[in-house]
C-alpha atoms as a PDB file:
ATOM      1  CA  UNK A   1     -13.980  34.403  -5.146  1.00  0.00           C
ATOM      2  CA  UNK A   2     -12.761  37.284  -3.024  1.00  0.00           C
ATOM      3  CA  UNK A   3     -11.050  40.146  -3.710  1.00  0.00           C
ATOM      4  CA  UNK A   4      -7.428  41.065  -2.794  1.00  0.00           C
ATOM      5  CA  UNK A   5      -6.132  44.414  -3.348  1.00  0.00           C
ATOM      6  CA  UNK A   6      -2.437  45.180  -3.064  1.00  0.00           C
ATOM      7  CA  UNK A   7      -1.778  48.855  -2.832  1.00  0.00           C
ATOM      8  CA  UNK A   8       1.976  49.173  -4.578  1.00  0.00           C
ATOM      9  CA  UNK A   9       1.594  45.803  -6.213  1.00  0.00           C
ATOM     10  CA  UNK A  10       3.973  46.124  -8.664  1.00  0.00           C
ATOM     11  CA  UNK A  11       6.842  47.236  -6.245  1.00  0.00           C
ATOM     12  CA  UNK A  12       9.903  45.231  -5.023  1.00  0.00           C
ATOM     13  CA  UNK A  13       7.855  43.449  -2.196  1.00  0.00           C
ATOM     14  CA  UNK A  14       3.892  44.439  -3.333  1.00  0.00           C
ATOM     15  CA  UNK A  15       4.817  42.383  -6.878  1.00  0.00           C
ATOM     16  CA  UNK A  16       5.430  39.339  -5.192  1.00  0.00           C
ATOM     17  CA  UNK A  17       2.831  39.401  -3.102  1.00  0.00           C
ATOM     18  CA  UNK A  18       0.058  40.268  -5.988  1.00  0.00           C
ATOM     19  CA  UNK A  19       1.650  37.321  -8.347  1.00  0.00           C
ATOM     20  CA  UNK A  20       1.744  34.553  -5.613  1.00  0.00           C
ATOM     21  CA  UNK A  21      -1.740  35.082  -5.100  1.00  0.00           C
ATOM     22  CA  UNK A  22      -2.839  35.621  -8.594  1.00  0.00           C
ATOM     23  CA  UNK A  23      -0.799  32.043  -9.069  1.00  0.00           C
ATOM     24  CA  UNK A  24      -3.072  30.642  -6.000  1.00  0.00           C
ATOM     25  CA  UNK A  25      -6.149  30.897  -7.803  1.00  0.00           C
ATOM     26  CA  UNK A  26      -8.111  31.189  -4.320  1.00  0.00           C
ATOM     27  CA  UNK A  27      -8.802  34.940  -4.861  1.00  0.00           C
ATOM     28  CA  UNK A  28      -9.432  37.541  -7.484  1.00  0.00           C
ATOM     29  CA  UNK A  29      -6.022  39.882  -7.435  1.00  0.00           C
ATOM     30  CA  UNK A  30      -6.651  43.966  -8.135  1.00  0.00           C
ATOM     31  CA  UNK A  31      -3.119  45.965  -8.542  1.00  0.00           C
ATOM     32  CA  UNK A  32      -3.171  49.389  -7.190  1.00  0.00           C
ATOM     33  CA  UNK A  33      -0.724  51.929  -7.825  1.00  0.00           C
ATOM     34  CA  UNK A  34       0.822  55.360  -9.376  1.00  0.00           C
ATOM     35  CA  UNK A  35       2.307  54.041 -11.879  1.00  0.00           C
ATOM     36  CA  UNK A  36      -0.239  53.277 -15.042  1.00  0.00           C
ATOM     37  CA  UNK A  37       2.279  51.637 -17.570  1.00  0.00           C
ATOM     38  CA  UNK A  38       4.247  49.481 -15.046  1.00  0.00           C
ATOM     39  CA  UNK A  39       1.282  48.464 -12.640  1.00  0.00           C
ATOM     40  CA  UNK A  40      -0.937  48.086 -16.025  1.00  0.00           C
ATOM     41  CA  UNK A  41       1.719  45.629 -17.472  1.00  0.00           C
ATOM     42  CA  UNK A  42       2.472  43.880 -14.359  1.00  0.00           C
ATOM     43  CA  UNK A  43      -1.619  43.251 -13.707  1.00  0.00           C
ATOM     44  CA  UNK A  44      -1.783  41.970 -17.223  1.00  0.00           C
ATOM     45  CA  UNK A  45       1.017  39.569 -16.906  1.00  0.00           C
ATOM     46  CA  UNK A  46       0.196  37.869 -13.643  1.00  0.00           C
ATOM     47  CA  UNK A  47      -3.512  37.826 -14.512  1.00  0.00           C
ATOM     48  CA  UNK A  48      -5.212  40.404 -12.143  1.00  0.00           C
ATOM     49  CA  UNK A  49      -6.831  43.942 -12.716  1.00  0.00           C
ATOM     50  CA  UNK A  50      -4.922  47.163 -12.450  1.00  0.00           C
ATOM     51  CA  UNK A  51      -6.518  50.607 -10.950  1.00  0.00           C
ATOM     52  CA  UNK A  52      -4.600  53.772 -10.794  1.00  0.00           C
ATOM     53  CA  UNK A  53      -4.727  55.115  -7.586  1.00  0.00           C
ATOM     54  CA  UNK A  54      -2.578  57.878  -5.479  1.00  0.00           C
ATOM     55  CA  UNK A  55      -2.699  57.675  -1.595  1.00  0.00           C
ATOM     56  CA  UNK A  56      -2.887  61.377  -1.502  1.00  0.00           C
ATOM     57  CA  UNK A  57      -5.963  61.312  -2.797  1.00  0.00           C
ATOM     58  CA  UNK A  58      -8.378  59.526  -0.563  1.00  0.00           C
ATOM     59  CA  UNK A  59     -11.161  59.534  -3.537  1.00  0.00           C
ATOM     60  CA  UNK A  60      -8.836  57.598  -5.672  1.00  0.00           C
ATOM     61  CA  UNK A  61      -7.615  55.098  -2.713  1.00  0.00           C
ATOM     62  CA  UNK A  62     -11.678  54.645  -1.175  1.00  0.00           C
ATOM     63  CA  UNK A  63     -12.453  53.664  -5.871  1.00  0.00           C
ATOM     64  CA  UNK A  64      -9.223  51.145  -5.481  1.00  0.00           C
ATOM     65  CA  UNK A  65      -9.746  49.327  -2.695  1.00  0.00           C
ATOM     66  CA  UNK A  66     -13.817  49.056  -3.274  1.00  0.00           C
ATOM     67  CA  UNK A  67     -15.112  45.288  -3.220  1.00  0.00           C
ATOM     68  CA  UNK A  68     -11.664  44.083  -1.189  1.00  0.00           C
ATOM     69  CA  UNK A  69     -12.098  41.420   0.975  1.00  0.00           C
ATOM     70  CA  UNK A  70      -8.467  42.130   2.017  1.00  0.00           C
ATOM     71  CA  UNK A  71      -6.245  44.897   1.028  1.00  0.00           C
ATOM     72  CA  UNK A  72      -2.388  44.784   1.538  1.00  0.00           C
ATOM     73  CA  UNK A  73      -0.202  47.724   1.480  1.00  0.00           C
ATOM     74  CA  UNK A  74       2.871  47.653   0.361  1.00  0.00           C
ATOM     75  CA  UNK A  75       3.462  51.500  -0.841  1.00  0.00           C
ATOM     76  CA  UNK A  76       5.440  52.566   1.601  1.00  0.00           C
ATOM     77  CA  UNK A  77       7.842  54.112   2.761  1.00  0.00           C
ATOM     78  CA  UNK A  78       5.720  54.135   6.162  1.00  0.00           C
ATOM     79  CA  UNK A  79       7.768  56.494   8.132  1.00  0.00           C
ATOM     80  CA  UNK A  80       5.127  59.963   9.007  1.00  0.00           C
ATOM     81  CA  UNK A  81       2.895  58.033   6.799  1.00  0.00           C
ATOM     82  CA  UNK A  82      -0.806  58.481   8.720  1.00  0.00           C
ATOM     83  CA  UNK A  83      -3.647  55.878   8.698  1.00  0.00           C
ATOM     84  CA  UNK A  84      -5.845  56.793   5.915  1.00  0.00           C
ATOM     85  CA  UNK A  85      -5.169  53.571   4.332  1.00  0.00           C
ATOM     86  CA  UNK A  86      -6.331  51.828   7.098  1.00  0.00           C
ATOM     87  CA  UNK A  87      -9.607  53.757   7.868  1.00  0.00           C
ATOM     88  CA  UNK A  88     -10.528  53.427   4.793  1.00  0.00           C
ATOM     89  CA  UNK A  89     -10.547  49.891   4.444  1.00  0.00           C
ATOM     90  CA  UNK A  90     -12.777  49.856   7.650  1.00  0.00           C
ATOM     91  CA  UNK A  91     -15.028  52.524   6.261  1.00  0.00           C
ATOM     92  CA  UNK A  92     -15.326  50.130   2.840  1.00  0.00           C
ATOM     93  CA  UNK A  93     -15.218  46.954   5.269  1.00  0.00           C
ATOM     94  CA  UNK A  94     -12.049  45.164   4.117  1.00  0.00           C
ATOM     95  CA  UNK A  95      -9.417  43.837   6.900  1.00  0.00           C
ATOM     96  CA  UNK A  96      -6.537  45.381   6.165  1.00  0.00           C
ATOM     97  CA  UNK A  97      -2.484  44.404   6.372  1.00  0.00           C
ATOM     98  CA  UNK A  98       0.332  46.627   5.865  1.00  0.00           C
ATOM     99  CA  UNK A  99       4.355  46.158   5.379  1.00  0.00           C
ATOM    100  CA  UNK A 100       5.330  49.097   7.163  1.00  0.00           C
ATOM    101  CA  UNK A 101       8.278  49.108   8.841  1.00  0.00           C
ATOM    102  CA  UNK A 102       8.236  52.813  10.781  1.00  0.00           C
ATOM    103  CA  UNK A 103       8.334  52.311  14.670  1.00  0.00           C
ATOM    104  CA  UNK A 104       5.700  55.191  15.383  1.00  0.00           C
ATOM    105  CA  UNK A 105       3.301  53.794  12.363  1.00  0.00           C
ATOM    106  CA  UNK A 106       3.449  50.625  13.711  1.00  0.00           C
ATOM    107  CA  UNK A 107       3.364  51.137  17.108  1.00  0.00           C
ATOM    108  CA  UNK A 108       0.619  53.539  16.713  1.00  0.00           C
ATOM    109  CA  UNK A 109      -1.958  50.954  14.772  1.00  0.00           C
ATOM    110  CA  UNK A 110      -4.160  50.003  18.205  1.00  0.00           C
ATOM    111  CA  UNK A 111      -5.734  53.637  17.863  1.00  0.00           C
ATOM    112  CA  UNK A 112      -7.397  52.065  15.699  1.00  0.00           C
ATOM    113  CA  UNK A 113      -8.523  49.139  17.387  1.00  0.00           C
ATOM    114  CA  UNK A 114     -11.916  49.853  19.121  1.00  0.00           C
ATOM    115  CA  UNK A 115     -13.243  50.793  15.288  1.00  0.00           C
ATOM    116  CA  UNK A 116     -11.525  47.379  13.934  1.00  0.00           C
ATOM    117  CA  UNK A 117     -13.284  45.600  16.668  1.00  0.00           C
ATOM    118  CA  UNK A 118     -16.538  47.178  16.054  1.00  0.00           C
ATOM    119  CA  UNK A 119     -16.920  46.531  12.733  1.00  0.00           C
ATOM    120  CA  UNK A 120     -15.673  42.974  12.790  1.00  0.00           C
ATOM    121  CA  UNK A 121     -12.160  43.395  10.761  1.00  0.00           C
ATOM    122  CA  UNK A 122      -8.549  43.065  10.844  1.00  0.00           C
ATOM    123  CA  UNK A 123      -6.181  45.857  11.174  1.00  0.00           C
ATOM    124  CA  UNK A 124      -2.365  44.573  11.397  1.00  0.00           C
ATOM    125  CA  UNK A 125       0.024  46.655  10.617  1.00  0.00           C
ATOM    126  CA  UNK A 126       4.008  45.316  10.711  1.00  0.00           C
ATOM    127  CA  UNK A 127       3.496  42.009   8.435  1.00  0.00           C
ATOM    128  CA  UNK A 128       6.863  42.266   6.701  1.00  0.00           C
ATOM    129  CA  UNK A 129      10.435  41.236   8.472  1.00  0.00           C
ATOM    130  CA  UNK A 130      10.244  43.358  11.327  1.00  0.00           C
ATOM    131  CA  UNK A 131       8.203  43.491  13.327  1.00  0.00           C
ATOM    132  CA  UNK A 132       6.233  40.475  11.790  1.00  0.00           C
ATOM    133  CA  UNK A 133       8.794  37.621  11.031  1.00  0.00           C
ATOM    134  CA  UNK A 134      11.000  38.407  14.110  1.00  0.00           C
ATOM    135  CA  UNK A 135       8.494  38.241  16.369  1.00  0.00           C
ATOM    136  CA  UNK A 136       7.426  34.973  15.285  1.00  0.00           C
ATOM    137  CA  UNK A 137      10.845  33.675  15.192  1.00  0.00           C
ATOM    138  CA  UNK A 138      11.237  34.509  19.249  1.00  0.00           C
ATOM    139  CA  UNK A 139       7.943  33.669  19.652  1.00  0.00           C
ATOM    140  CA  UNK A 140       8.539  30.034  18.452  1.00  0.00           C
ATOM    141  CA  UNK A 141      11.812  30.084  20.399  1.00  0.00           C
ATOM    142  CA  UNK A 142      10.308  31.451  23.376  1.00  0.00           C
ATOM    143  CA  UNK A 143       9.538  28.218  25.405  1.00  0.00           C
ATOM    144  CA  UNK A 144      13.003  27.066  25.286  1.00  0.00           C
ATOM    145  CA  UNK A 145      13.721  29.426  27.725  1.00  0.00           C
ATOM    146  CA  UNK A 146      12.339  30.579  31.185  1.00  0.00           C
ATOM    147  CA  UNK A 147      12.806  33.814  30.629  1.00  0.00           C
ATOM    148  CA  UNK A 148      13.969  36.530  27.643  1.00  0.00           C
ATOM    149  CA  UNK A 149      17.307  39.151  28.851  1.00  0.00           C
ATOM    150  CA  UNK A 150      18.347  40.333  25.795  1.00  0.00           C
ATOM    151  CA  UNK A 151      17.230  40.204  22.161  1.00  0.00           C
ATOM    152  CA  UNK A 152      19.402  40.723  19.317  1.00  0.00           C
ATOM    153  CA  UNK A 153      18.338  40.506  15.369  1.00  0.00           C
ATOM    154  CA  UNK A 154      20.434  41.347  12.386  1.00  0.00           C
ATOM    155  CA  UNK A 155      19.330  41.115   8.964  1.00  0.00           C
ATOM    156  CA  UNK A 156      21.946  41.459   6.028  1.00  0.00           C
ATOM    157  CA  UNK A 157      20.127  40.969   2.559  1.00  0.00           C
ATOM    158  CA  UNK A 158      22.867  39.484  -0.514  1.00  0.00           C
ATOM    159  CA  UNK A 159      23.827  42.187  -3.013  1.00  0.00           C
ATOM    160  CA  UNK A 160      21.589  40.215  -5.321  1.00  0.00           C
ATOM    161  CA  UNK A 161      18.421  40.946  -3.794  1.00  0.00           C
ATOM    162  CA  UNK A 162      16.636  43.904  -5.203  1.00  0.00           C
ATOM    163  CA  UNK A 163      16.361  47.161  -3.156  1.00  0.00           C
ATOM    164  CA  UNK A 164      13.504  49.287  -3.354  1.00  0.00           C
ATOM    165  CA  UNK A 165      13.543  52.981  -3.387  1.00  0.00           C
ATOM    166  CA  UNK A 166      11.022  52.768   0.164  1.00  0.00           C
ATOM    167  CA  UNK A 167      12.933  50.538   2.016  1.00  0.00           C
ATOM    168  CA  UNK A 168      16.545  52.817   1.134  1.00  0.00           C
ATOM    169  CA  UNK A 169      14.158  56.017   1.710  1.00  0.00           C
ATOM    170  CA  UNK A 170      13.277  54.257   5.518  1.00  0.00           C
ATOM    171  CA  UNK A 171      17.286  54.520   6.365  1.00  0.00           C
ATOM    172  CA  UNK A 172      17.668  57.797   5.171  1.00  0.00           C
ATOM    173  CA  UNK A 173      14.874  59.329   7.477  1.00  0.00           C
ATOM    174  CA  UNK A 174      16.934  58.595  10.886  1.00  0.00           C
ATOM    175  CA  UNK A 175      21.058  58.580   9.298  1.00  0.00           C
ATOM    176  CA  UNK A 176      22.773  60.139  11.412  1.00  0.00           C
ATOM    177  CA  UNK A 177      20.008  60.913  13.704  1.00  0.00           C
ATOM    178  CA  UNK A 178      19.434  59.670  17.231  1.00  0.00           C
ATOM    179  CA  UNK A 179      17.223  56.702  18.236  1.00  0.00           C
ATOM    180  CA  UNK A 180      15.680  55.523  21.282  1.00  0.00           C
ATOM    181  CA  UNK A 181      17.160  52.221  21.873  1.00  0.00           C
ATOM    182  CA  UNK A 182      16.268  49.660  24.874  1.00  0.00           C
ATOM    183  CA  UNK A 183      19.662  49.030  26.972  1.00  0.00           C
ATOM    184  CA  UNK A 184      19.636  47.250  30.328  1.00  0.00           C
ATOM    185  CA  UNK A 185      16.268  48.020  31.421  1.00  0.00           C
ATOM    186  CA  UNK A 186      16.376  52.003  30.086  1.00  0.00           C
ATOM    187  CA  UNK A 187      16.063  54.020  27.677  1.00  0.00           C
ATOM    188  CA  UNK A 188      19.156  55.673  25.727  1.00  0.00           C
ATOM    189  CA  UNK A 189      19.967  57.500  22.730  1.00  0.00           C
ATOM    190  CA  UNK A 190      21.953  55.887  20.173  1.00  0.00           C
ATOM    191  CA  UNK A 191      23.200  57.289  16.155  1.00  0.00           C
ATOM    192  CA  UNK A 192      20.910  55.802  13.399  1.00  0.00           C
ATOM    193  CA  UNK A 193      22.825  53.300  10.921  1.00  0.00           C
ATOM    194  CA  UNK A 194      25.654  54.144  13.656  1.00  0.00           C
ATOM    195  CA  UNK A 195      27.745  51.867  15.767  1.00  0.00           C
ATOM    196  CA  UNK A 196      28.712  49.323  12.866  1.00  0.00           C
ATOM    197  CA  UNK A 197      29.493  45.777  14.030  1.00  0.00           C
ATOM    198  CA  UNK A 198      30.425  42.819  12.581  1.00  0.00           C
ATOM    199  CA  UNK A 199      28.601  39.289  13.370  1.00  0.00           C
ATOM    200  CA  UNK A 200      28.584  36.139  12.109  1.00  0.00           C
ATOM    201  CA  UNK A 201      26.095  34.782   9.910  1.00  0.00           C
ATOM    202  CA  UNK A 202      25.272  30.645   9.087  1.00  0.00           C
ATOM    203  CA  UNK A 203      27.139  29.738   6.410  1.00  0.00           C
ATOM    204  CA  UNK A 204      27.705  30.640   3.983  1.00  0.00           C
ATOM    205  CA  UNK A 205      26.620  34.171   4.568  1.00  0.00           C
ATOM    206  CA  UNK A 206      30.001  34.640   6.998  1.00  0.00           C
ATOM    207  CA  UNK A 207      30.483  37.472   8.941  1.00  0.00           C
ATOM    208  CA  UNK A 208      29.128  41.279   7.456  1.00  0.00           C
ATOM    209  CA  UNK A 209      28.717  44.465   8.727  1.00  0.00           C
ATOM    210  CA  UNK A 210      25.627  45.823   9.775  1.00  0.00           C
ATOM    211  CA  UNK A 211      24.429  49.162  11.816  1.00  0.00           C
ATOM    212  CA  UNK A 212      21.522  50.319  14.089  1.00  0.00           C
ATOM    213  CA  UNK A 213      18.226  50.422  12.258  1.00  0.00           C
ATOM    214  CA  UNK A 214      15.078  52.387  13.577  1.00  0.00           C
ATOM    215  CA  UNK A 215      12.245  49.585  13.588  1.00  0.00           C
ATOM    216  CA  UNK A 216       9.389  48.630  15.389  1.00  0.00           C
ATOM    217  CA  UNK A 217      11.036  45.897  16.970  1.00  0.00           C
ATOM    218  CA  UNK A 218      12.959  48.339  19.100  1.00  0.00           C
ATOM    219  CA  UNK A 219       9.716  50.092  20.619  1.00  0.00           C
ATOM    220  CA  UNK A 220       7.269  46.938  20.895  1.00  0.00           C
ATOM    221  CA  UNK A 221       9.451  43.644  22.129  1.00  0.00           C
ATOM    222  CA  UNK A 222      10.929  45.008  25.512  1.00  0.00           C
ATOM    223  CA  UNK A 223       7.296  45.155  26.685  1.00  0.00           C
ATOM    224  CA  UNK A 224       6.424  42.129  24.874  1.00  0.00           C
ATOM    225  CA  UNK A 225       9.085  40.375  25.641  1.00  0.00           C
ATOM    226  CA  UNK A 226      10.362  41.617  28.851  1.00  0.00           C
ATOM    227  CA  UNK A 227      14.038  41.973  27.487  1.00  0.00           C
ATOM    228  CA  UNK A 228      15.850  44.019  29.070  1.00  0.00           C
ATOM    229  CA  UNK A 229      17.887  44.767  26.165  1.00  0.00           C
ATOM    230  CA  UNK A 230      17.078  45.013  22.252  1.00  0.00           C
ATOM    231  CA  UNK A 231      19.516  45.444  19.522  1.00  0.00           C
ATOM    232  CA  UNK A 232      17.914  45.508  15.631  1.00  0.00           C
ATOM    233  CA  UNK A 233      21.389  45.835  13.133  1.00  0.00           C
ATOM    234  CA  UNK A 234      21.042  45.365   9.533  1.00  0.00           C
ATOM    235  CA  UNK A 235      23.528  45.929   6.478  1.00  0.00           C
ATOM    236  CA  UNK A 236      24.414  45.127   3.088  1.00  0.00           C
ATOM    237  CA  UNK A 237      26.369  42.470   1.684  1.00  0.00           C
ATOM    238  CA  UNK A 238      29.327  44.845  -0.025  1.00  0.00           C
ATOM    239  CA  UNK A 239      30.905  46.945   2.751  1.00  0.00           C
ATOM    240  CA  UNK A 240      31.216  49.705   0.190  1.00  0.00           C
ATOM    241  CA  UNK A 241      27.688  50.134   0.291  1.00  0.00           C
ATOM    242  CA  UNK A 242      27.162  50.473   4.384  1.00  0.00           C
ATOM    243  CA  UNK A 243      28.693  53.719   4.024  1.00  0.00           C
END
């Protein structure tokens, strides 16, 4: 069987990942992380192998990923992350998927594209919420209408739902900060995790708050698309914790 690396695979999303396919029995599972103890015990538990490795060190990250078929990474947070990940899984010849969620990492990706193409592999960066999931969602919506003038997407995960320390480390990188947002057919500037609204959600979610997030979505789908405006909002389910 093939091998699947997960870089982070013990983490709030990369654990998931790692033990639905180690339940699949299609593929051999390797863990990948920092964290001996915790990806050690996780790997044992779910049935896979466990390598230590640290993305700073490219020696470490070329000795986990060896023999992958497909690596996933999951160890973000993405924002100013660079692409050694990625070239190395084309240097080792494994495609290679990622969960990031920074607009410039994602949006960046295609420099890498002519080397993907050359040697025969995948490079997709994005395959998480957003950009992945959204853009299937209007993509699948898409022929329902004859033409796209303004996209709007909200996400507002229960209080349940576990929080990782990347995805709350992504928000903090542009609080307070401007962002480029898409607005009637121009670019503006607009406060990250700024102008709060409140929408309504399918039962029985109801109506919660959410704020401007920084995403992919924002640079890639008015091209893509041909919106002329796109608006990404996401919050918590506790208003104490949007501020």
């Amino acid at each position: 069987m093939q091998l699947v690396t997960v870089l982070g695979g013990y983490g709030i999303f990369g654990s998931r990942i790692s033990e639905a396919l180690a339940g699949g029995g299609e593929c051999r599972v390797r863990v990948a992380g920092r964290n001996q103890i915790v990806g050690a015990n996780h790997a044992h538990r779910i049935g896979a192998e466990f390598r230590v490795c640290d993305l700073a060190d490219v020696d470490a990250l070329r000795r986990a990923i060896d023999g992958s078929f497909i690596v996933i990474h999951t160890a973000g947070p993405f924002q100013g992350a660079d692409y050694r990940v990625a070239e190395a899984c084309l240097a080792c010849g494994a495609h290679s998927l990622d969960l990031a969620d920074g607009r410039a990492f994602v949006a960046g990706i295609g420099a890498l594209n002519d080397r993907a193409v050359k040697k025969e592999r995948l490079v997709v960066s994005g395959v998480s919420s957003a950009p992945g999931i959204t853009a299937a969602l209007i993509d699948a919506l898409r022929p329902d209408f004859s033409e796209i003038g303004e996209i709007q997407i909200a996400l507002s995960p229960g209080n349940r739902n576990p929080r990782g320390a990347s995805t709350v480390g992504a928000v903090l990188t542009y609080l307070g900060k401007g962002i480029r947002v898409w607005r009637d057919g121009r670019w503006v500037e607009r406060p990250g995790w700024g102008d709060a609204v409140r929408l309504e959600f399918p039962p029985p979610v109801g109506r919660r708050r959410v704020h401007n997030c920084d995403v992919p979505d924002l640079q890639l789908f008015p091209a893509h698309f041909g919106a002329r405006t796109v608006r990404f909002h996401a919050g918590l389910e506790l208003d104490a914790l949007n501020y």
